[in-house]
Protein backbone atom coordinates (compact mmCIF):
# COMPACT_ATOMS: atom_id res chain seq x y z
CA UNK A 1 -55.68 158.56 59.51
CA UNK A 2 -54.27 161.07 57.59
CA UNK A 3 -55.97 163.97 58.99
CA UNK A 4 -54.96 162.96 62.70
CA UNK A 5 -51.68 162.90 61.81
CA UNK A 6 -51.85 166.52 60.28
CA UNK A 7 -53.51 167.63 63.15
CA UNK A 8 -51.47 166.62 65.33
CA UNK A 9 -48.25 167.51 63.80
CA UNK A 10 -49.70 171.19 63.88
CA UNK A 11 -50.82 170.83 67.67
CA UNK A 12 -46.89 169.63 68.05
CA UNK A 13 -45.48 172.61 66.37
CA UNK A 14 -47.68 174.70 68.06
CA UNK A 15 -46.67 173.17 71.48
CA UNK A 16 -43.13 173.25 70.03
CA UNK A 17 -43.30 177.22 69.98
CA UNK A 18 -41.69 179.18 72.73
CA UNK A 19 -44.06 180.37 75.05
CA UNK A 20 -45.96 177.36 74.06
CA UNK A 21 -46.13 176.74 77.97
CA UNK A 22 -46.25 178.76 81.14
CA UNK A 23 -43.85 178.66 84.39
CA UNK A 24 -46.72 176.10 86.11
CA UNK A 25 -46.02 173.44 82.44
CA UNK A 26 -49.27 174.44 81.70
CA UNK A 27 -49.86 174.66 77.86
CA UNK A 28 -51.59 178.35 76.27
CA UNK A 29 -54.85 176.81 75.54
CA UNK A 30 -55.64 179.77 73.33
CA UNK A 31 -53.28 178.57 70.41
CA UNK A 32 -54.38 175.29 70.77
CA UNK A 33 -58.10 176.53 70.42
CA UNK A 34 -57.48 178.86 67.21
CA UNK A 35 -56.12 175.74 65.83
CA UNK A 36 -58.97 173.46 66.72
CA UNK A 37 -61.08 175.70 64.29
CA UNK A 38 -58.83 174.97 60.80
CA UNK A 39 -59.15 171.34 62.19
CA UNK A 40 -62.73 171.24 62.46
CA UNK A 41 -63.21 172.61 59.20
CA UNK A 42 -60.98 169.86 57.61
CA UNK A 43 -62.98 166.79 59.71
CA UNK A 44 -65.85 168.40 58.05
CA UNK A 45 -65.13 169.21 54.67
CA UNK A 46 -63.73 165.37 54.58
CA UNK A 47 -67.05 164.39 56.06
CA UNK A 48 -68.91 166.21 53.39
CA UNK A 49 -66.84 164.60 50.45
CA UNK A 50 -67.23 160.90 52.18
CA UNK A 51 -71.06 161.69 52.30
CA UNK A 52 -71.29 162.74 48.59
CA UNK A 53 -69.15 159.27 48.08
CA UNK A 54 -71.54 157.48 49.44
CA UNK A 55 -74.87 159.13 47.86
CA UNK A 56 -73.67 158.21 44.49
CA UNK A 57 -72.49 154.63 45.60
CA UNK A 58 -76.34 154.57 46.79
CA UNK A 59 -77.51 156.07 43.23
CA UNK A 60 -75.32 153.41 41.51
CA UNK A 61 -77.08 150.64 43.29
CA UNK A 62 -80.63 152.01 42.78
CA UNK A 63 -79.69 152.31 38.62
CA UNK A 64 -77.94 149.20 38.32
CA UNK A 65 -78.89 147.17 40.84
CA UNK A 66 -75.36 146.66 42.29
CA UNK A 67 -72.13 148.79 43.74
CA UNK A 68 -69.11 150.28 42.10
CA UNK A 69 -67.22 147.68 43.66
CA UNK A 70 -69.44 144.27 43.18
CA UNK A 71 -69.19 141.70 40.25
CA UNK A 72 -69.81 141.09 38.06
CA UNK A 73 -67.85 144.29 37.07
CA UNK A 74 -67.23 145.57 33.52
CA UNK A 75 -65.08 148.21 32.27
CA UNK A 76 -67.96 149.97 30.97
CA UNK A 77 -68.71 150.75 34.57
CA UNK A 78 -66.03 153.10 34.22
CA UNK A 79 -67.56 155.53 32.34
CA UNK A 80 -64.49 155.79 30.16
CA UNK A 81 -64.49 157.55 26.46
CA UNK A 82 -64.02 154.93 23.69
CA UNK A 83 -60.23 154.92 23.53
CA UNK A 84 -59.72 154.74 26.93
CA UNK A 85 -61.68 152.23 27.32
CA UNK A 86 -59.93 150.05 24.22
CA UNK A 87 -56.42 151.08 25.86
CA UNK A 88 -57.72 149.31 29.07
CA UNK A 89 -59.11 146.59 27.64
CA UNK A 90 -55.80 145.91 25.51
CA UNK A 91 -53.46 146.69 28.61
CA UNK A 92 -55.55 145.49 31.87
CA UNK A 93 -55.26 141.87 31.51
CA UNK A 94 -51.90 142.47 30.47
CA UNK A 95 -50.92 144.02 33.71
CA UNK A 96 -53.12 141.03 35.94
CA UNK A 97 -51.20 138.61 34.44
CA UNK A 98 -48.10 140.22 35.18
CA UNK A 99 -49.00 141.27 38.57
CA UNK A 100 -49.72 137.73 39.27
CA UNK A 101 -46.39 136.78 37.90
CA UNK A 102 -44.58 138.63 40.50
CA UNK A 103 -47.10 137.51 43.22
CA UNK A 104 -46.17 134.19 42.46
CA UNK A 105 -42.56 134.54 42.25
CA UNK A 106 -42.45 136.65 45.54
CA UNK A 107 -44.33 133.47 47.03
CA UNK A 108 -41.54 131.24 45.69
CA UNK A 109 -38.96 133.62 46.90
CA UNK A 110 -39.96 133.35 50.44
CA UNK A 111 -40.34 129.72 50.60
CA UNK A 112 -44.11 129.91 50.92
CA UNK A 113 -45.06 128.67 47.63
């Protein structure tokens, strides 16, 4: 997703660049391959992070016996210091309900409910 897209707005302004091309239309595939380096380094870096992502999802199971995501799901998952955690337990349901107000009108708005 957002990494193809910044790749290949690079690979456009490189292709954009006078010279970019010879008299045959051919592109200068030696721009294109000092570029493909920076881009490789991003894929991987991204990898890396989506790896680590997933090794704690993996730890989180093995201590608790369930994911990040799965219910039943508690604040207290969140690892939040005790204020924070009040403050979210005074304003989350707070914001559900409203959230669910607008869903509802939006539904009504649009004939579908």
């Amino acid at each position: 997703g957002i990494l193809a897209m910044q790749d290949a707005n690079e690979l456009a302004a490189l292709l954009e660049k006078e010279g970019a091309f010879d008299d045959a239309g051919r592109p200068d595939l030696s721009s294109l391959r000092a570029a493909e380096g920076a881009m490789l380094a991003r894929k991987q870096e991204f990898h890396a992070e989506k790896q680590q992502r997933a090794r704690g999802t993996c730890a989180q199971v093995a201590e608790r016996g369930r994911g990040p995501t799965e219910w039943p799901f508690e604040l207290d998952d969140l690892g939040l210091p005790g204020w924070k955690l009040g403050l979210a337990r005074l304003l989350l349901p707070r914001v559900a309900a409203l959230t669910n107000a607008w869903y509802r009108w939006d539904e009504w708005r649009l004939g579908r409910g």
